[in-house]
N, C-alpha and C. Protein backbone atom coordinates (compact mmCIF):
# COMPACT_ATOMS: atom_id res chain seq x y z
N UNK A 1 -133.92 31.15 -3.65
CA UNK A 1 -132.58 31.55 -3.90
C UNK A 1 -132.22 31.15 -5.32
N UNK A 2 -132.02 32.26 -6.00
CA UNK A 2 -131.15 31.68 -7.32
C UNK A 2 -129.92 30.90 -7.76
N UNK A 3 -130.29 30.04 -8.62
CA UNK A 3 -129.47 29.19 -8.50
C UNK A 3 -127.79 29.20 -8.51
N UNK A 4 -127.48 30.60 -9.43
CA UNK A 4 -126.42 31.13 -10.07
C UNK A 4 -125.68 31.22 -8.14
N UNK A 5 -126.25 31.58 -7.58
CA UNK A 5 -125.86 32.17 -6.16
C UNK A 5 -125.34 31.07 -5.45
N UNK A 6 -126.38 30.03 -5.23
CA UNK A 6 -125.28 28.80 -4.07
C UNK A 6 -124.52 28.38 -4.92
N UNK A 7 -124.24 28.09 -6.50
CA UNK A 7 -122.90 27.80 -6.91
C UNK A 7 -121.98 28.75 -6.62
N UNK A 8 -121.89 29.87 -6.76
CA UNK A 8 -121.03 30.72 -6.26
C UNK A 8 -120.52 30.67 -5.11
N UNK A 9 -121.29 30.39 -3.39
CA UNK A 9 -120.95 29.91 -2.42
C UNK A 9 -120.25 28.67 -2.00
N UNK A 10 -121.04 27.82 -3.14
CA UNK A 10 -120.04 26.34 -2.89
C UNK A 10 -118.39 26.60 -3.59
N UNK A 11 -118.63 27.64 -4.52
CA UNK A 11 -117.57 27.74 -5.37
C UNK A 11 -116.32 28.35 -3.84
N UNK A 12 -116.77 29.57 -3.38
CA UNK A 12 -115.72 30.54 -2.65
C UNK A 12 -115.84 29.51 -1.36
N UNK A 13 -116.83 28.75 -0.51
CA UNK A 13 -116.41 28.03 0.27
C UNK A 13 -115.03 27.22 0.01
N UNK A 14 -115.28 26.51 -1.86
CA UNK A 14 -114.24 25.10 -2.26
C UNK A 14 -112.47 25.91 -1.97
N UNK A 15 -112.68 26.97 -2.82
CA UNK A 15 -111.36 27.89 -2.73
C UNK A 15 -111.24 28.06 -1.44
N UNK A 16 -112.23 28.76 -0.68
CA UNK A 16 -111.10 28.76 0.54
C UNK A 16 -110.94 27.47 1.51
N UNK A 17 -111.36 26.37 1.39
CA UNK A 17 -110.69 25.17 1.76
C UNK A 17 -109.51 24.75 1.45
N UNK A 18 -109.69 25.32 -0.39
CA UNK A 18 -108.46 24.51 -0.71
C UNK A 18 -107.51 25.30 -0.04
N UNK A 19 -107.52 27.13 -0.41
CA UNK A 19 -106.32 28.03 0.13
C UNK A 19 -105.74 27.35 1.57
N UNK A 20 -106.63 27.03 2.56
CA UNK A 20 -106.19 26.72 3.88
C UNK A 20 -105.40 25.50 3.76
N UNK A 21 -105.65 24.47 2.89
CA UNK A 21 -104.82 23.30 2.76
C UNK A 21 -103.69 23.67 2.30
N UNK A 22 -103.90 24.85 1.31
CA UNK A 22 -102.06 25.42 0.85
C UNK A 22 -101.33 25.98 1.97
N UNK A 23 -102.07 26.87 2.66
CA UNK A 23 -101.15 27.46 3.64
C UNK A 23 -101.03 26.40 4.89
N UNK A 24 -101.51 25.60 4.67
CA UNK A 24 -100.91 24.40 5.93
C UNK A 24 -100.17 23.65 5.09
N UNK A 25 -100.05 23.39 4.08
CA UNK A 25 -98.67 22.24 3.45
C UNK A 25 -97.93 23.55 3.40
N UNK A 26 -97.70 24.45 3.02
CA UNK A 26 -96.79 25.52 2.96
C UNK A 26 -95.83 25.86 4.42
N UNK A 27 -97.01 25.63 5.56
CA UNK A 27 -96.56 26.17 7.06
C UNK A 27 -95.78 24.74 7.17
N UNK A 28 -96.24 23.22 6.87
CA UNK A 28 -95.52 22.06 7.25
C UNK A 28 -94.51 22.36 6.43
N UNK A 29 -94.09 22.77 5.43
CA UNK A 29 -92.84 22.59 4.29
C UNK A 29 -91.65 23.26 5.30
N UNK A 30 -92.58 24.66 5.44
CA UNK A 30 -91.18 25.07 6.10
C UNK A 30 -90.74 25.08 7.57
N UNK A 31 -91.94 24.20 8.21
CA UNK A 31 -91.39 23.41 9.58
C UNK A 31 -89.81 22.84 9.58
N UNK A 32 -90.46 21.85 8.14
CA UNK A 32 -89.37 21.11 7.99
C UNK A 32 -87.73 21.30 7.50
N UNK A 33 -88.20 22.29 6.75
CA UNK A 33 -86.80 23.56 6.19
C UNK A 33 -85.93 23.64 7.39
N UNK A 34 -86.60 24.06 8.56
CA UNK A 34 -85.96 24.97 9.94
C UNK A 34 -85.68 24.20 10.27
N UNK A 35 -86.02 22.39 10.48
CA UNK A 35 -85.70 21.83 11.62
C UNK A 35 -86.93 21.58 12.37
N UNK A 36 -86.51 20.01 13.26
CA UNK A 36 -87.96 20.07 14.13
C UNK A 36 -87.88 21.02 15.13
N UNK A 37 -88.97 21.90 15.29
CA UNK A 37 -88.61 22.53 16.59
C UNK A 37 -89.75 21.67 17.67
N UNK A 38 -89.48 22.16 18.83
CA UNK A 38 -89.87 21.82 19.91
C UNK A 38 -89.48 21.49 21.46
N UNK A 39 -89.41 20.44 22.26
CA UNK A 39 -88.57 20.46 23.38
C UNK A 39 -87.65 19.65 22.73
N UNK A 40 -86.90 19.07 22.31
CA UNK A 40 -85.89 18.66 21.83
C UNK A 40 -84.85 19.56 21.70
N UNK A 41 -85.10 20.85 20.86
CA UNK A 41 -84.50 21.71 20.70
C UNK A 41 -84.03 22.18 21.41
N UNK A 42 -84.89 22.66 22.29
CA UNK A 42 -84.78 23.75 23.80
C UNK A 42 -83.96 23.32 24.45
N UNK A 43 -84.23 21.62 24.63
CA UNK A 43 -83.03 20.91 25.18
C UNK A 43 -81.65 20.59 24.81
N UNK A 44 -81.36 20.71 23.77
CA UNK A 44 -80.45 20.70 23.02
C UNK A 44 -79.72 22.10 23.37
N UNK A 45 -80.38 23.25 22.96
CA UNK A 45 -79.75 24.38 23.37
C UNK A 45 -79.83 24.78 24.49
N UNK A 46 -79.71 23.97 25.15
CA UNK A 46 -80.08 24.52 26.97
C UNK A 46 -78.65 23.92 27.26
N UNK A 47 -78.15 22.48 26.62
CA UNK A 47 -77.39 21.66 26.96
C UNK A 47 -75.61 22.96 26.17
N UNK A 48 -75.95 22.83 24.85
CA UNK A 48 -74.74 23.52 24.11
C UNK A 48 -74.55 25.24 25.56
N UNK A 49 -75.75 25.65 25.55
CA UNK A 49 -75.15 27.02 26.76
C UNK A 49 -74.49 26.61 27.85
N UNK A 50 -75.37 25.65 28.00
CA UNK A 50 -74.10 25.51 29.69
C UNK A 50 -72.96 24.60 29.51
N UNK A 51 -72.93 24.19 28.43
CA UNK A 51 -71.48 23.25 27.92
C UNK A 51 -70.62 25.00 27.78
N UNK A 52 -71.34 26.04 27.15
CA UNK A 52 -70.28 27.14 26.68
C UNK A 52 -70.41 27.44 28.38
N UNK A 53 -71.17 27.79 28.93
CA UNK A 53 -70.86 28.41 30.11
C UNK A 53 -69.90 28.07 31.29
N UNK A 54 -69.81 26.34 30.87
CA UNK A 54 -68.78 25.64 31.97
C UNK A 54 -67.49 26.10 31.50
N UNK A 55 -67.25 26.02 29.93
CA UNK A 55 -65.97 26.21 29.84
C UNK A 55 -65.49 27.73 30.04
N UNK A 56 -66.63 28.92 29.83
CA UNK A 56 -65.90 29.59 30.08
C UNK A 56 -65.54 29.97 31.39
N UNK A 57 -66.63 29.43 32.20
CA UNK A 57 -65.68 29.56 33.70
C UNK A 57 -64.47 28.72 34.16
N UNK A 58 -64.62 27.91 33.29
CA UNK A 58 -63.15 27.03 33.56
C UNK A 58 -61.78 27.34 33.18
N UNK A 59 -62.43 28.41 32.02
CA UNK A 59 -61.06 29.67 31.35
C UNK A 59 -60.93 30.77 32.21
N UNK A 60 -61.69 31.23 32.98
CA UNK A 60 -61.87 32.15 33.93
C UNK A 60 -60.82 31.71 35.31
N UNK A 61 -61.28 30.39 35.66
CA UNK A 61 -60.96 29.83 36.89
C UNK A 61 -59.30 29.47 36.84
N UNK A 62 -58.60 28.90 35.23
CA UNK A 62 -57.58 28.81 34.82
C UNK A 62 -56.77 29.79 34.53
N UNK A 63 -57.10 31.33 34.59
CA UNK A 63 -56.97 32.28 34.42
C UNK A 63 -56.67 32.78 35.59
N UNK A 64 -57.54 32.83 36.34
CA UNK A 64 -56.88 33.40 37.87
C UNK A 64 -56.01 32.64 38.52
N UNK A 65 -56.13 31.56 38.33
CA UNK A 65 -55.40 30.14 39.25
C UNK A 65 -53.73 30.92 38.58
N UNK A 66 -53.54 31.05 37.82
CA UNK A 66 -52.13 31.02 37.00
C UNK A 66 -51.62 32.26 37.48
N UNK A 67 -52.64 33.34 37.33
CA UNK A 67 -52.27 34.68 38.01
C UNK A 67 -51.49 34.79 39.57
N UNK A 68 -52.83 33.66 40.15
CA UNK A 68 -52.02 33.57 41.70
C UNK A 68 -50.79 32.92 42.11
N UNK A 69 -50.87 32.02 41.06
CA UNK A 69 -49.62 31.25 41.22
C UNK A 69 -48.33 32.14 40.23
N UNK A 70 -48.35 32.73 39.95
CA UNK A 70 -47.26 33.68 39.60
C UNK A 70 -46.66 34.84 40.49
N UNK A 71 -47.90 35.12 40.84
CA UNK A 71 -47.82 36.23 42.55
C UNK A 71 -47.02 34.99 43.41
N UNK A 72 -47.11 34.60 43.45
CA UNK A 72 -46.61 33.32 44.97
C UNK A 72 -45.48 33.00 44.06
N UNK A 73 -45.25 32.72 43.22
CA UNK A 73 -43.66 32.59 42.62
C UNK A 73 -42.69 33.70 42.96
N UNK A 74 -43.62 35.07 42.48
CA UNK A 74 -42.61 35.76 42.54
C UNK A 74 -42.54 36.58 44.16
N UNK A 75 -43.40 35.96 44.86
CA UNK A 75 -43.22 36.60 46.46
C UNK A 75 -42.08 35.56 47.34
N UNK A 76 -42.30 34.39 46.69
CA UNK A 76 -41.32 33.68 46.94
C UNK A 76 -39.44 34.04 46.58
N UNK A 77 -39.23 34.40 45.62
CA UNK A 77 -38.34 35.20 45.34
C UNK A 77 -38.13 36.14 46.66
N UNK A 78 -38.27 36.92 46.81
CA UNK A 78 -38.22 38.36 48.12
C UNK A 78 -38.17 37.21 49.24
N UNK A 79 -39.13 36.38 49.82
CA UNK A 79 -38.69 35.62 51.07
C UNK A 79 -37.55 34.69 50.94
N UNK A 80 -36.80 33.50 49.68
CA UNK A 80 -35.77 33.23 49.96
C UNK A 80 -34.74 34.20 49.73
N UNK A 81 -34.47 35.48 49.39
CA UNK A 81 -33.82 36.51 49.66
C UNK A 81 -33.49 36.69 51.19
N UNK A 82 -34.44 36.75 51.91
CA UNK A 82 -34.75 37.19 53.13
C UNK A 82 -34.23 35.75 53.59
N UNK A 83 -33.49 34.85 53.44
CA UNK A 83 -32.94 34.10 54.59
C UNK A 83 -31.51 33.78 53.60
N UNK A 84 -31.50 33.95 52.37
CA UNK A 84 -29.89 33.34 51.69
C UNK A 84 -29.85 34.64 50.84
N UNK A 85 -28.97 35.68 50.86
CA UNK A 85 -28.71 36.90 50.08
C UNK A 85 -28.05 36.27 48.86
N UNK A 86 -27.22 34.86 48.93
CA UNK A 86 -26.53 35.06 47.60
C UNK A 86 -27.19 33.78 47.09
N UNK A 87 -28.04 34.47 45.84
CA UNK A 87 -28.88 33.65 45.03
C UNK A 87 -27.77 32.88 44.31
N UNK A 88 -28.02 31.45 44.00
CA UNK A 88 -26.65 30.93 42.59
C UNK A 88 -27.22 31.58 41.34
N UNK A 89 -26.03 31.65 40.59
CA UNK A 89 -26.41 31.84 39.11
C UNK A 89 -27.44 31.08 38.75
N UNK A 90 -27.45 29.84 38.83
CA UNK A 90 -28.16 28.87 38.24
C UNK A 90 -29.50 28.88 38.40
N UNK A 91 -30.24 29.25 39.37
CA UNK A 91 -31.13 29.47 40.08
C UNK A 91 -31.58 30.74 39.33
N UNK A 92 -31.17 31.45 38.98
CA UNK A 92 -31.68 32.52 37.89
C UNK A 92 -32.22 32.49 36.82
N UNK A 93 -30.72 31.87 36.26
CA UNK A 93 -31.02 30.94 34.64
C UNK A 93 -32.07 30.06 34.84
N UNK A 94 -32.63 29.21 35.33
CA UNK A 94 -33.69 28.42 35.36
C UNK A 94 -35.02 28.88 35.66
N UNK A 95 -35.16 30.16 36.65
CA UNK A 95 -35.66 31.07 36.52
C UNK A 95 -36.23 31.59 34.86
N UNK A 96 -35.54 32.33 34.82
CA UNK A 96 -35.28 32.63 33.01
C UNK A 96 -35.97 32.02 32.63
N UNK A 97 -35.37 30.99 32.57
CA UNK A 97 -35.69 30.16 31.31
C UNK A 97 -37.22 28.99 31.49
N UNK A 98 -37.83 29.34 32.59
CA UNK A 98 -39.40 29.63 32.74
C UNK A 98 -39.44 28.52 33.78
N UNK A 99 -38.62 28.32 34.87
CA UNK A 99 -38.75 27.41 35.97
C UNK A 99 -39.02 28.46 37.17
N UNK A 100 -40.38 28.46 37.09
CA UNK A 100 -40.78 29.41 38.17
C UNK A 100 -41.05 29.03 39.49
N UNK A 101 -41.24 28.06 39.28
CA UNK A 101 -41.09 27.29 41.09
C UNK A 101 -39.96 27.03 41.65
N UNK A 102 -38.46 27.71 40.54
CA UNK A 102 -37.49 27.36 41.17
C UNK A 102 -37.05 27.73 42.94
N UNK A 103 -37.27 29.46 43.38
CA UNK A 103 -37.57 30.00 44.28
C UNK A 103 -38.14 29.59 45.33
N UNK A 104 -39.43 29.00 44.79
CA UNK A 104 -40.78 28.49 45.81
C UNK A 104 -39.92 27.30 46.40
N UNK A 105 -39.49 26.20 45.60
CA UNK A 105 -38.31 25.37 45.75
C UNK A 105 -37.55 25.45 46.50
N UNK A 106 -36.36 26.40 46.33
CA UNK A 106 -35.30 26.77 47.11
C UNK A 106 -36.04 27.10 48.84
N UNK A 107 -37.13 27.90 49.16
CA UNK A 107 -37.66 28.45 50.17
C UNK A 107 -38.03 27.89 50.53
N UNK A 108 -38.84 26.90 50.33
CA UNK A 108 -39.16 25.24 51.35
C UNK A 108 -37.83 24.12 51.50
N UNK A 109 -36.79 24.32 50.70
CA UNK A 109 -35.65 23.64 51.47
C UNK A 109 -35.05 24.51 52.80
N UNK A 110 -35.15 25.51 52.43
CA UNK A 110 -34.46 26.80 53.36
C UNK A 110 -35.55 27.07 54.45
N UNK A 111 -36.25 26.45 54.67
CA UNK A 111 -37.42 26.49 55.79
C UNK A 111 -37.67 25.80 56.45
N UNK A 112 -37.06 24.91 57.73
CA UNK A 112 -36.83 23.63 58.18
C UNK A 112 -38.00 24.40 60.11
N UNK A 113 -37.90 22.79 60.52
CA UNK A 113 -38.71 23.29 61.82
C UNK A 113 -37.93 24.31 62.58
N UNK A 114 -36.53 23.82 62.19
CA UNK A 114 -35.49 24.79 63.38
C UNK A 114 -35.62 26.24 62.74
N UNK A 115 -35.98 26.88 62.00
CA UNK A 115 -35.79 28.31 61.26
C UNK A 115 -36.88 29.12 61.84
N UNK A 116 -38.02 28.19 62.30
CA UNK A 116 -39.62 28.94 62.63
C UNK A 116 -39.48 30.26 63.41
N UNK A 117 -38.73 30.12 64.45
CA UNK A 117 -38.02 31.03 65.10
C UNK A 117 -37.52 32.52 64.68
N UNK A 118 -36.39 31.91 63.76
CA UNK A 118 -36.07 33.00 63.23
C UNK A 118 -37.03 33.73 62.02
N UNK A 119 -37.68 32.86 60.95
CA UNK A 119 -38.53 33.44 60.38
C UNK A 119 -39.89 34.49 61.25
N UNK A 120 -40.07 34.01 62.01
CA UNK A 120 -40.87 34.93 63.02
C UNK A 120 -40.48 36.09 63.67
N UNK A 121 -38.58 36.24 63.68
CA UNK A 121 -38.31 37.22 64.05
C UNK A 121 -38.06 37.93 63.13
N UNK A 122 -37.89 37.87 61.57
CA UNK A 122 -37.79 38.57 60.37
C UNK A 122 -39.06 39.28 60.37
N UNK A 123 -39.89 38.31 60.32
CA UNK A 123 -41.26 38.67 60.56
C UNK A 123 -41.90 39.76 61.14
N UNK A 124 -41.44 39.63 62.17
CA UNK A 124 -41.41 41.04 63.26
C UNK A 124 -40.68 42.41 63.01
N UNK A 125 -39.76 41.91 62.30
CA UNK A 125 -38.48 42.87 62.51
C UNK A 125 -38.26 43.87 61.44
N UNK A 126 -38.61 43.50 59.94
CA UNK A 126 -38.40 43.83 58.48
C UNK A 126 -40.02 43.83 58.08
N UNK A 127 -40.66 44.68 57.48
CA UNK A 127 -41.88 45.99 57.12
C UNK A 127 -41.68 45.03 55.64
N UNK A 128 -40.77 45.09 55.09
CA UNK A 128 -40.49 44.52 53.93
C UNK A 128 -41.15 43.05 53.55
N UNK A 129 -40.73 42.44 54.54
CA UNK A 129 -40.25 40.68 54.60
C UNK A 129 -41.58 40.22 54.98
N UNK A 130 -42.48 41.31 55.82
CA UNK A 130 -43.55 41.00 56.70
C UNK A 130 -44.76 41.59 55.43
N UNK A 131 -44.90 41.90 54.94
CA UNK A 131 -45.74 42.81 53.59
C UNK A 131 -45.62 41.59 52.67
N UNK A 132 -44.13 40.91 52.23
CA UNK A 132 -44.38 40.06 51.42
C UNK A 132 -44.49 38.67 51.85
N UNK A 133 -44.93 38.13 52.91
CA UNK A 133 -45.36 36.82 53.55
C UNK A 133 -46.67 37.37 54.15
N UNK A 134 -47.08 38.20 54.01
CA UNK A 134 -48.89 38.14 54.42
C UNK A 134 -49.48 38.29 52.82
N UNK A 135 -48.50 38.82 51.51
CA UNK A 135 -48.94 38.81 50.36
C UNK A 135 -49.03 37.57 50.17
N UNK A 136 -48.08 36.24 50.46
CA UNK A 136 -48.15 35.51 49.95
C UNK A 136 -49.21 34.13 50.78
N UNK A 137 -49.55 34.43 51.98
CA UNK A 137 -50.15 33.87 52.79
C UNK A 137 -52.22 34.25 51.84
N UNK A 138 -52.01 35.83 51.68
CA UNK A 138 -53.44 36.14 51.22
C UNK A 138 -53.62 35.58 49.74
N UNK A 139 -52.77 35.35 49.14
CA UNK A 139 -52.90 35.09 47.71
C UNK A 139 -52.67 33.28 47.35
N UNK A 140 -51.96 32.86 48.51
CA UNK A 140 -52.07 30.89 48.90
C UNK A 140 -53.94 30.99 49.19
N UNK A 141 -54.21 31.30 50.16
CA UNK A 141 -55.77 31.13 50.63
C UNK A 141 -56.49 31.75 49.98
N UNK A 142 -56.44 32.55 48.70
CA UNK A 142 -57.43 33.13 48.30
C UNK A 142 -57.48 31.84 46.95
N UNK A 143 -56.16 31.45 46.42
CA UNK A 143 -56.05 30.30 45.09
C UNK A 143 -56.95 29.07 45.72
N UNK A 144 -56.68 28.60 47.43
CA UNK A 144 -57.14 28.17 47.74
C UNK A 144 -58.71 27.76 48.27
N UNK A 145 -58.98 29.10 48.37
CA UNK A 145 -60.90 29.20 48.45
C UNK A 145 -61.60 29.15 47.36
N UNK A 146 -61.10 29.57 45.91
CA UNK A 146 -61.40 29.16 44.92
C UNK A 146 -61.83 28.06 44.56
N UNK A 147 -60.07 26.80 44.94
CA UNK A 147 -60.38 25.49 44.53
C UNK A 147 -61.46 25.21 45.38
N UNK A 148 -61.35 25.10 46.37
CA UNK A 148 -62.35 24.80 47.42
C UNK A 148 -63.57 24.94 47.24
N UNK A 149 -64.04 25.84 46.04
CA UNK A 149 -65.74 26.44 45.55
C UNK A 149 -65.84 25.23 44.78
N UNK A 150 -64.69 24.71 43.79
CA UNK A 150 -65.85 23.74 42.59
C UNK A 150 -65.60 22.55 43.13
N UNK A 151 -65.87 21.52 42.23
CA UNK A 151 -66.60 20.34 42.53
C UNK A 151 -65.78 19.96 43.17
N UNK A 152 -64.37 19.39 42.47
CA UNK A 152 -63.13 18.40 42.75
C UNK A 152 -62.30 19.41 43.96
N UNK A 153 -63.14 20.19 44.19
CA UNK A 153 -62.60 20.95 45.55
C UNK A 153 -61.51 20.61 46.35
N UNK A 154 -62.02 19.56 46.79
CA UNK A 154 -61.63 18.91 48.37
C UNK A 154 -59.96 18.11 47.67
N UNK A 155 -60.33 17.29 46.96
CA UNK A 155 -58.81 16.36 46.26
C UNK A 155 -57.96 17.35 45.41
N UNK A 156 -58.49 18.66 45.10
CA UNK A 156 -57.67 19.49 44.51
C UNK A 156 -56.60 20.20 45.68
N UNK A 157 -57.01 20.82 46.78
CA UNK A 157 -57.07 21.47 48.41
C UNK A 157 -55.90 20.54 48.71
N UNK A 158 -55.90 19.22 48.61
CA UNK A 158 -55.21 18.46 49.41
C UNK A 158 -53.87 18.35 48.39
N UNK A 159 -53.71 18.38 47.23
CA UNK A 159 -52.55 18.34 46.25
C UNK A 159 -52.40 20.07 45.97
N UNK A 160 -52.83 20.83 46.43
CA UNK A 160 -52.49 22.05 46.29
C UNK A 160 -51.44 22.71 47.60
N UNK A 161 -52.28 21.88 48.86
CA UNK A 161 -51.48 21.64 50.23
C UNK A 161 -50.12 21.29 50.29
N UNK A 162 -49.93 19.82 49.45
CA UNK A 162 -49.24 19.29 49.27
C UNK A 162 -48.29 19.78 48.32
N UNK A 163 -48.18 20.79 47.39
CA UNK A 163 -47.56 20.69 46.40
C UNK A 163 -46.44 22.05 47.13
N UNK A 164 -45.19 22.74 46.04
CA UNK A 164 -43.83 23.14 47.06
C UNK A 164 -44.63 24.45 47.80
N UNK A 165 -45.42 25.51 46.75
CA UNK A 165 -45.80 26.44 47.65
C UNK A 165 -47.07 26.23 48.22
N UNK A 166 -47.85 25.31 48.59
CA UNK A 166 -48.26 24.83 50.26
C UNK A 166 -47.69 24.61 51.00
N UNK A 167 -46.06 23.74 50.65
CA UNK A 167 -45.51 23.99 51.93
C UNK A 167 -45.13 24.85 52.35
N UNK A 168 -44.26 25.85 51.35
CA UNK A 168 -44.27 27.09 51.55
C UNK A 168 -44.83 28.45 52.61
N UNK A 169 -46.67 28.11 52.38
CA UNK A 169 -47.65 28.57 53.11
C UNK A 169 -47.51 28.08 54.29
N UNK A 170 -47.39 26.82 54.22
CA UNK A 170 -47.74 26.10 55.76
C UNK A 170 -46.49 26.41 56.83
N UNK A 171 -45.53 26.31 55.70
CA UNK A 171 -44.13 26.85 56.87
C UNK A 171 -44.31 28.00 57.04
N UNK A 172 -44.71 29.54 56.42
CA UNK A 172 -44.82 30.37 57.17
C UNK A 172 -46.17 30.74 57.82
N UNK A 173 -46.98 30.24 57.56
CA UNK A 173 -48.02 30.28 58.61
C UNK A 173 -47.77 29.74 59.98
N UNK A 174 -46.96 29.02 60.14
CA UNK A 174 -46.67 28.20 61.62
C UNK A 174 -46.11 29.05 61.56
N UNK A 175 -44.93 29.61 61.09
CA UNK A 175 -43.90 30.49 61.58
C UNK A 175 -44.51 31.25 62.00
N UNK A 176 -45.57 31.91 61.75
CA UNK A 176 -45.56 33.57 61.89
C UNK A 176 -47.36 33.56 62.89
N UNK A 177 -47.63 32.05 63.25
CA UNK A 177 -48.65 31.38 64.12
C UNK A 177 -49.87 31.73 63.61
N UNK A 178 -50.00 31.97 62.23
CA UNK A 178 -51.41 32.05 61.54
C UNK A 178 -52.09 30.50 61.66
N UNK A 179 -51.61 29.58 61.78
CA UNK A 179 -51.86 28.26 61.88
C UNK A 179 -52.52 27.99 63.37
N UNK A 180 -52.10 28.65 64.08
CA UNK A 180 -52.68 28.24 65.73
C UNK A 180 -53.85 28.50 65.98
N UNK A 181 -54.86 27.82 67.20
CA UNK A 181 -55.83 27.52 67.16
C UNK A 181 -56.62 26.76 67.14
């Protein structure tokens, strides 16, 4: 073999060693540009999606919750109608002026054990009165199966029970014997 020849081989072997050492400090340079990747990452962005995904169901869940509870405000309205025709002024104005549980309010004072009776015979009697206490019975238990899906379910259920339109619900559900059983 001439000699001119294995220098030439040692020569294009040396170059392409060196080339490969460039394109690996080149590939590490811009590892480092991007960021480490790896499971760190993955984990990291696994964590930021479901941080976005909780909240947006929690904007979702805050979203309907408010919806239902505006339906039940204003069905409440039509049922204390249905036992006191003459609303006070005041009770309007506060209304108005964004006291929306005022109604829900008024209709659990105006709903005592002795009324069950008669609310049951409204019940029966008025197409009207009876349309808007099964609206407001389906739209209490539907806010309510909701809470009941997430976590704080159960202690939410029990202050949702508790609060004016659960009682609300609960007085006309006895009234109207959706409660029995």
């Amino acid at each position: 073999m001439p000699r001119g020849r294995s220098t030439f081989n040692k020569r294009q072997k040396e170059q392409a060693r060196q080339q490969k050492q460039r394109d690996k400090a080149e590939r590490k340079s811009q590892r480092k540009q991007e960021g480490p990747e790896g499971p760190m990452d993955s984990v990291d962005e696994m964590a930021e999606l479901r941080r976005h995904a909780e909240e947006q169901v929690d904007n979702d869940f805050a979203r309907r919750m408010a919806l239902i509870t505006e339906s039940l405000h204003s069905s409440a309205i039509d049922i204390t109608k249905a036992f006191d025709n003459d609303v006070a002024d005041t009770a309007w104005s506060s209304y108005l002026r964004g006291d929306r549980g005022i109604f829900t309010r008024r209709a659990v004072r105006l709903l005592d054990n002795q009324q069950a009776r008669e609310v049951a015979e409204i019940y029966r009697a008025d197409n009207d009165f009876r349309e808007t206490v099964n609206r407001y019975i389906h739209d209490f238990e539907a806010m309510l199966r909701s809470v009941l899906s997430t976590r704080d379910g159960h202690a939410l259920g029990v202050t949702l029970l508790s609060s004016d339109p659960g009682k609300l619900y609960v007085a006309l559900a006895q009234a109207i014997d959706r409660l029995r059983d």
